[in-house]
N, C-alpha and C. Protein backbone atom coordinates (compact mmCIF):
# COMPACT_ATOMS: atom_id res chain seq x y z
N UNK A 1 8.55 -6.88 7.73
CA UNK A 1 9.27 -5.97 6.87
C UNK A 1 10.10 -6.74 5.85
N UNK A 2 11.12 -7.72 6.33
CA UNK A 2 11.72 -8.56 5.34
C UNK A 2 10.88 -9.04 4.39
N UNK A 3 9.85 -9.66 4.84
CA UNK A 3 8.98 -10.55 4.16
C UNK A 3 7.95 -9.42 2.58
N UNK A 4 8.05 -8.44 2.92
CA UNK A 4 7.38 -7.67 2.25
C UNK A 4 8.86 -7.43 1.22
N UNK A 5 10.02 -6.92 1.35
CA UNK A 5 11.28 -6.26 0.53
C UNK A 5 11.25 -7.93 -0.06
N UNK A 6 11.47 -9.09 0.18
CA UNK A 6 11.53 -10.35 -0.13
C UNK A 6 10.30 -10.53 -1.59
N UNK A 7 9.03 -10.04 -1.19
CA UNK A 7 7.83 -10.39 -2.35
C UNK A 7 8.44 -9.17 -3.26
N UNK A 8 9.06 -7.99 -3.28
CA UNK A 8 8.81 -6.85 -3.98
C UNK A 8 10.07 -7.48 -5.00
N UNK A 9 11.20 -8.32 -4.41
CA UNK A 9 12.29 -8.65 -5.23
C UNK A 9 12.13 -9.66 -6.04
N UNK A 10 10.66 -10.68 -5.81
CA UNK A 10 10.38 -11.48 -6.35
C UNK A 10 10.00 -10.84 -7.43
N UNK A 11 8.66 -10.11 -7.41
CA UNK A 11 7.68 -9.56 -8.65
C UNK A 11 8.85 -8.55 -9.07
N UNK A 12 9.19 -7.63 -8.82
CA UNK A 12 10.70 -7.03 -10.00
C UNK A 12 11.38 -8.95 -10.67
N UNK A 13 11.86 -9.40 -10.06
CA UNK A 13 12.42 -10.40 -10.45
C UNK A 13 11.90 -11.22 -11.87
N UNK A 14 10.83 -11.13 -11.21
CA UNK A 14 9.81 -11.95 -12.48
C UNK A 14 9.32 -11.33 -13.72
N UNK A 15 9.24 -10.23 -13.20
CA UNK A 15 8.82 -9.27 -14.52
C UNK A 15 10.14 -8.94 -15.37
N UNK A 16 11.42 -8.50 -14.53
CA UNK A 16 12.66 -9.25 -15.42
C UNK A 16 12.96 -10.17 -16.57
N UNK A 17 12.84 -10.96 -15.84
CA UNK A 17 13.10 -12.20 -16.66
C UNK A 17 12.24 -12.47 -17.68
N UNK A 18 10.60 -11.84 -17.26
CA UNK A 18 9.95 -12.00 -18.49
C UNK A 18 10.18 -11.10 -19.61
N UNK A 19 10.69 -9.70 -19.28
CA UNK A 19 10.92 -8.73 -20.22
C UNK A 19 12.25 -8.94 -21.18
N UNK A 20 13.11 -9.58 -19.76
CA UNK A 20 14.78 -10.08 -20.90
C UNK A 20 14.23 -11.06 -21.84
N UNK A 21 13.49 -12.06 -21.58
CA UNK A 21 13.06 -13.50 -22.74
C UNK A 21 12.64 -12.62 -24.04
N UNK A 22 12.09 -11.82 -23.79
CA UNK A 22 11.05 -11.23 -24.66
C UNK A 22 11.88 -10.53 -25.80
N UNK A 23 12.96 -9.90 -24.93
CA UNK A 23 13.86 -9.16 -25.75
C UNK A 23 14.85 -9.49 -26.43
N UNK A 24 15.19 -10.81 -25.90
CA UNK A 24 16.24 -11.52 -26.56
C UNK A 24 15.59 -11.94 -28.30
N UNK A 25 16.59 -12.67 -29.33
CA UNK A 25 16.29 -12.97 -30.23
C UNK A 25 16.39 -14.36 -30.18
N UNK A 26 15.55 -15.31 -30.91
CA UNK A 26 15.70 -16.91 -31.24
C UNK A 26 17.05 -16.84 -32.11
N UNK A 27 17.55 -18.24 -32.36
CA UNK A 27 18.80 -18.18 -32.45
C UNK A 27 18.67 -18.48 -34.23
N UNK A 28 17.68 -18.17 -34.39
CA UNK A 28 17.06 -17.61 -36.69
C UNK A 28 17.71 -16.67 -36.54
N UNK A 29 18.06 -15.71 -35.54
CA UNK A 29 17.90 -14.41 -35.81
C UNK A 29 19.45 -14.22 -36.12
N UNK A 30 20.36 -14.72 -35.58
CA UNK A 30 22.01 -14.30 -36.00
C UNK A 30 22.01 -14.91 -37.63
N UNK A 31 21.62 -15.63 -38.04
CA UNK A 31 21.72 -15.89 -39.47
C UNK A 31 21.67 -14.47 -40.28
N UNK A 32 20.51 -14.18 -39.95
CA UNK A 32 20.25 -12.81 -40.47
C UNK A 32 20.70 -11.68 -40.38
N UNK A 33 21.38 -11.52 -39.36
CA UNK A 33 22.03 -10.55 -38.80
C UNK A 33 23.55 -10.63 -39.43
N UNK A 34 24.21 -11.73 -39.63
CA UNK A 34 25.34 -12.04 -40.37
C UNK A 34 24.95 -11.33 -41.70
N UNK A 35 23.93 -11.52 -42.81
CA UNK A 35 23.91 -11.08 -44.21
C UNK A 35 23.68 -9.42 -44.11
N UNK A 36 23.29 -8.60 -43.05
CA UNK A 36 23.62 -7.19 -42.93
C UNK A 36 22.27 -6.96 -42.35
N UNK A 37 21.08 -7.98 -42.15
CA UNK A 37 19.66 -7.34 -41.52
C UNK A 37 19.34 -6.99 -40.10
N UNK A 38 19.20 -5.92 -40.18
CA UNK A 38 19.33 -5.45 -38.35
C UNK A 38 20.75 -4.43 -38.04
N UNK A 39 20.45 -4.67 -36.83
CA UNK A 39 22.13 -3.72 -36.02
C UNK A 39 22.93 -4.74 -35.63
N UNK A 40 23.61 -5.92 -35.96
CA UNK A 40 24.44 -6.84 -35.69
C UNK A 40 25.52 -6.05 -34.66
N UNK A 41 25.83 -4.90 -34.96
CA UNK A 41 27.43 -4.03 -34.24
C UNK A 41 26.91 -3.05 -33.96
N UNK A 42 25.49 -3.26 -32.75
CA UNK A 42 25.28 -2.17 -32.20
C UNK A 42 25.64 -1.61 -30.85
N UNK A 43 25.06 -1.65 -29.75
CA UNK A 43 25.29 -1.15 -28.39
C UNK A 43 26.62 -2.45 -28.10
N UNK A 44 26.40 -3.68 -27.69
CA UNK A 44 27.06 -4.83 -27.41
C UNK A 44 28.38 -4.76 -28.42
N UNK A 45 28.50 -4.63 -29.93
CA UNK A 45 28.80 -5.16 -30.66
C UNK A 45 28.43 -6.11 -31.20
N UNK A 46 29.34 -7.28 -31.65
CA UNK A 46 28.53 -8.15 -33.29
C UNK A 46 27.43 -9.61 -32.22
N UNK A 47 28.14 -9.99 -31.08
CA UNK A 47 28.01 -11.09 -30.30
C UNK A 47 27.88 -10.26 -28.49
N UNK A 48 27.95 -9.40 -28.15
CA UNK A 48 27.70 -9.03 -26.84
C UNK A 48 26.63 -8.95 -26.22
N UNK A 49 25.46 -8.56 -27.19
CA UNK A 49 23.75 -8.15 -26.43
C UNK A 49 23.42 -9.85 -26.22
N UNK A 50 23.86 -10.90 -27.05
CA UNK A 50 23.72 -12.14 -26.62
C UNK A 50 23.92 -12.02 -25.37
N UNK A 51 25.26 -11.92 -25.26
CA UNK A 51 26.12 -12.84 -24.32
C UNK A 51 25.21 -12.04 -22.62
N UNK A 52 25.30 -10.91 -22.68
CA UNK A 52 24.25 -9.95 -21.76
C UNK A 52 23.41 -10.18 -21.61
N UNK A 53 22.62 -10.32 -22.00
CA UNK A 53 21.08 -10.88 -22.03
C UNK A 53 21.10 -11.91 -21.19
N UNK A 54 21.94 -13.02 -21.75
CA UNK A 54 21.44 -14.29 -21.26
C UNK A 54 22.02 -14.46 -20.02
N UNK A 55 23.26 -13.82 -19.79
CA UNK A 55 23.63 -13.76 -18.28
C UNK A 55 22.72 -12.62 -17.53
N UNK A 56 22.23 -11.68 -17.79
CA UNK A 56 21.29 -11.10 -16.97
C UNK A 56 19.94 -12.07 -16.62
N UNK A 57 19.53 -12.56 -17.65
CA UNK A 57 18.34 -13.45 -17.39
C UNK A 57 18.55 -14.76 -16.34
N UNK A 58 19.55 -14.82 -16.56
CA UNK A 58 20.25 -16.19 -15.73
C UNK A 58 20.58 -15.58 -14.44
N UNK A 59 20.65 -14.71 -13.97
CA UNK A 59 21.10 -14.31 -12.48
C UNK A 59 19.74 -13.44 -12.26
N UNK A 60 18.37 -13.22 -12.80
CA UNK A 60 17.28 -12.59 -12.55
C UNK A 60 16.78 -14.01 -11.85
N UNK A 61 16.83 -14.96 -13.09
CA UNK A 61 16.04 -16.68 -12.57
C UNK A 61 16.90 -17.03 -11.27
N UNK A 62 17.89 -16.56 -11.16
CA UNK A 62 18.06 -17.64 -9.85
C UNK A 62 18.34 -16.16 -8.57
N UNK A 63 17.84 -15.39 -8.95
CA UNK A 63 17.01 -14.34 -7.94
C UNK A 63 15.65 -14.77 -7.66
N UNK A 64 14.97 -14.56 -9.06
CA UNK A 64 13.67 -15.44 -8.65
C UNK A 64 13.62 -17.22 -8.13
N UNK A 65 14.01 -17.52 -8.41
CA UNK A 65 13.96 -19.36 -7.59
C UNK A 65 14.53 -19.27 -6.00
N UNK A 66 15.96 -17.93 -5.63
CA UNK A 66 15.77 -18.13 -4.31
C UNK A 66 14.97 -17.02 -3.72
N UNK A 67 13.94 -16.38 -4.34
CA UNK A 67 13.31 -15.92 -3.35
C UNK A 67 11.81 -16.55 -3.45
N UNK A 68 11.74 -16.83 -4.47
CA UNK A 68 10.48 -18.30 -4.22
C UNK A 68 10.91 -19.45 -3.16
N UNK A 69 12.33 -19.72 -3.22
CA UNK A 69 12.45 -20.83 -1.95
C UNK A 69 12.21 -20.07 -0.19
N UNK A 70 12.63 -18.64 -0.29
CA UNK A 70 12.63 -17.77 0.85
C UNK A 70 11.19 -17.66 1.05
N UNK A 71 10.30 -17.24 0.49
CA UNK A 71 8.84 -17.07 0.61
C UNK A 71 7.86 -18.39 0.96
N UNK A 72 8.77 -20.05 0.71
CA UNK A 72 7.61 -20.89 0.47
C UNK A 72 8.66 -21.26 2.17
N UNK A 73 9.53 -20.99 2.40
CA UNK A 73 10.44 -21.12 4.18
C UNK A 73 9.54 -20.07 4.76
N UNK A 74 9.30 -19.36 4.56
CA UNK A 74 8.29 -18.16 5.38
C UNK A 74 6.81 -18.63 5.97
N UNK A 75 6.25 -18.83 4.70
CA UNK A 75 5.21 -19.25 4.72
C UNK A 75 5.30 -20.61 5.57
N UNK A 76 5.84 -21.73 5.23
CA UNK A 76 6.33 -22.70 6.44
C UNK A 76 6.41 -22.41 7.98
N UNK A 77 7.01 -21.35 8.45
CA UNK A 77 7.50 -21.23 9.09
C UNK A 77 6.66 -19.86 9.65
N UNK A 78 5.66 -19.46 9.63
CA UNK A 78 5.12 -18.51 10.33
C UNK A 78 4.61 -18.83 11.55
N UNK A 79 4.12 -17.80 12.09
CA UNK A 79 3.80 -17.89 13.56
C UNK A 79 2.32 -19.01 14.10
N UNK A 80 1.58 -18.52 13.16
CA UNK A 80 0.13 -18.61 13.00
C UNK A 80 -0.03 -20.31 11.98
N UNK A 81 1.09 -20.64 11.63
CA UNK A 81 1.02 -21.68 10.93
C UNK A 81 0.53 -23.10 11.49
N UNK A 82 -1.33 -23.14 11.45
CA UNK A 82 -1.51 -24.41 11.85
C UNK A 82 -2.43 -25.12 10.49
N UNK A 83 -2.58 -26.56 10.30
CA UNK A 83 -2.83 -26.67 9.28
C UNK A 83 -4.45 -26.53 9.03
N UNK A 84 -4.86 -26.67 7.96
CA UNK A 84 -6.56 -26.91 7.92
C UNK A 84 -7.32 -27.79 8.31
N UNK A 85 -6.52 -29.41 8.80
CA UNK A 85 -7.40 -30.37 9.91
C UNK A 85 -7.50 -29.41 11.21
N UNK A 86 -6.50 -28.54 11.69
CA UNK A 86 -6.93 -28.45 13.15
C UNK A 86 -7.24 -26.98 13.53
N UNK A 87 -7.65 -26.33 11.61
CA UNK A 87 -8.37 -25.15 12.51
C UNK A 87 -10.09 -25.90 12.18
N UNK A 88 -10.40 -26.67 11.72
CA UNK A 88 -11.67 -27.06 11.36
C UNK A 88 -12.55 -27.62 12.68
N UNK A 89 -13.64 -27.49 13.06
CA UNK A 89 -14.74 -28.28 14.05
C UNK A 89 -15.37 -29.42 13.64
N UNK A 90 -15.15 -30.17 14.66
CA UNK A 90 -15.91 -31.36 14.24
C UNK A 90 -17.99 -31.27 14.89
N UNK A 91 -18.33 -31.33 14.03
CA UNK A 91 -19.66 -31.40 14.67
C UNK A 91 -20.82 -32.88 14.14
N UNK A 92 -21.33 -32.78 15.21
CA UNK A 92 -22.18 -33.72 14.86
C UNK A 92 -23.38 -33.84 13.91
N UNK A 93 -23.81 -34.94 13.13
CA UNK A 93 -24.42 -34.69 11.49
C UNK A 93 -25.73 -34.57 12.03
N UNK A 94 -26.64 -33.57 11.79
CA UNK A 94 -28.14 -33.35 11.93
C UNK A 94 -28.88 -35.13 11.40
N UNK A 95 -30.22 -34.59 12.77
CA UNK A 95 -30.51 -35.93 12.73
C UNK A 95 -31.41 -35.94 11.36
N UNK A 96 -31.58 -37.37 10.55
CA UNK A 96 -32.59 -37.17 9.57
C UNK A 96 -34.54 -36.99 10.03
N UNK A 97 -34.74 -36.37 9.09
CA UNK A 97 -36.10 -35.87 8.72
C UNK A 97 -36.82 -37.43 8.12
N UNK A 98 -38.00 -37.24 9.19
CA UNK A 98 -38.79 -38.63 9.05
C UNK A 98 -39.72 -38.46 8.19
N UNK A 99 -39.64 -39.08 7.06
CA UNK A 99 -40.62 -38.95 5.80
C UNK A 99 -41.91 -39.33 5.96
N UNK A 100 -43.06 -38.13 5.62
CA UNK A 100 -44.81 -38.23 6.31
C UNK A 100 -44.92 -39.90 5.32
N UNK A 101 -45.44 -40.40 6.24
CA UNK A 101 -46.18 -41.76 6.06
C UNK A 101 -47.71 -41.61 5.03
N UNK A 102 -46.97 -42.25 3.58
CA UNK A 102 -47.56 -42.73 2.68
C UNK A 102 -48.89 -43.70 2.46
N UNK A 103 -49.97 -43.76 2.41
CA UNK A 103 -50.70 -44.86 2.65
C UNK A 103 -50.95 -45.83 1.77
N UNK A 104 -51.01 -46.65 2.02
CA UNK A 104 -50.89 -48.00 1.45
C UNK A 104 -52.02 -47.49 0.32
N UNK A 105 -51.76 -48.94 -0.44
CA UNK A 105 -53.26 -49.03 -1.47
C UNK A 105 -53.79 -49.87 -1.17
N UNK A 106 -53.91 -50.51 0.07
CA UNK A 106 -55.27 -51.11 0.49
C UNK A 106 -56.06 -49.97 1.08
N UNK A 107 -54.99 -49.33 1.38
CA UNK A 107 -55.74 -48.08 2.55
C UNK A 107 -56.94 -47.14 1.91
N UNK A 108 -56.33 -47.09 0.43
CA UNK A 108 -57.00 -46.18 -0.20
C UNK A 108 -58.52 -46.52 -1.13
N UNK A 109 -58.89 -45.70 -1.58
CA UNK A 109 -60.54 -45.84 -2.31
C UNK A 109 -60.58 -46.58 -3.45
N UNK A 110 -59.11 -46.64 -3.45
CA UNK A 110 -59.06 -47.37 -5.12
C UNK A 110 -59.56 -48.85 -4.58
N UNK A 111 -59.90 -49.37 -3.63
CA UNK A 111 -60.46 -51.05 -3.54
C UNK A 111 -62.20 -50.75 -4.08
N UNK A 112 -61.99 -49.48 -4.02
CA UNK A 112 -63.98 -49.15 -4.05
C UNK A 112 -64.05 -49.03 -5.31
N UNK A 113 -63.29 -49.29 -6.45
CA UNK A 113 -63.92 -48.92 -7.70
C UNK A 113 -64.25 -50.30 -8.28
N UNK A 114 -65.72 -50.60 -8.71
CA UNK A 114 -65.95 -51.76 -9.63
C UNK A 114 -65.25 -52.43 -10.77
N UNK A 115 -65.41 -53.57 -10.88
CA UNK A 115 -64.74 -54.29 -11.79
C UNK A 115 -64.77 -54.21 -12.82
């Protein structure tokens, strides 16, 4: 049950952070916003949707990094956790296939053809 609420906070998490990046502006964009282009003094005011953003994105990422560290301790640490040398069988290599015996060229008719 944990382990399942743990992956669901990851993927919200991640899709977060990708949607805040997305939404934020590169830092071209306050230039512009200073000469009157855009809503500079909108929801936030002139400097707030910055300052929001980037602290939401910053506490989404380190939601996502500790529940990537919680999930890769899980996975470590499961019940069933043995590695891939010792669920594998060792078996022994099939014997080789004896290749049909070729006959010589003395053997063959080619000594019977004239000179």
């Amino acid at each position: 049950m944990l382990h399942t609420v743990i992956w669901v906070v990851h993927v919200l998490a991640a899709i977060g952070v990708i949607g805040l990046v997305l939404i934020q502006h590169g830092k071209g964009a306050d230039l512009g916003a200073a000469f009157g282009s855009g809503s500079a003094g909108g929801l936030f005011g002139a400097s707030g949707a910055g300052n929001f953003l980037s602290r939401t994105t910053a506490i989404l990422a380190a939601v996502f990094f500790a529940t990537s560290l919680l999930l890769t301790w899980f996975s470590g640490h499961a019940n069933d956790s043995t590695s891939v040398m010792q669920q594998t069988t060792i078996t022994q290599p099939a014997q080789p296939k004896v290749a049909p015996q070729v006959p010589s060229v003395s053997d063959s008719k080619s000594s019977e053809i004239p000179k």
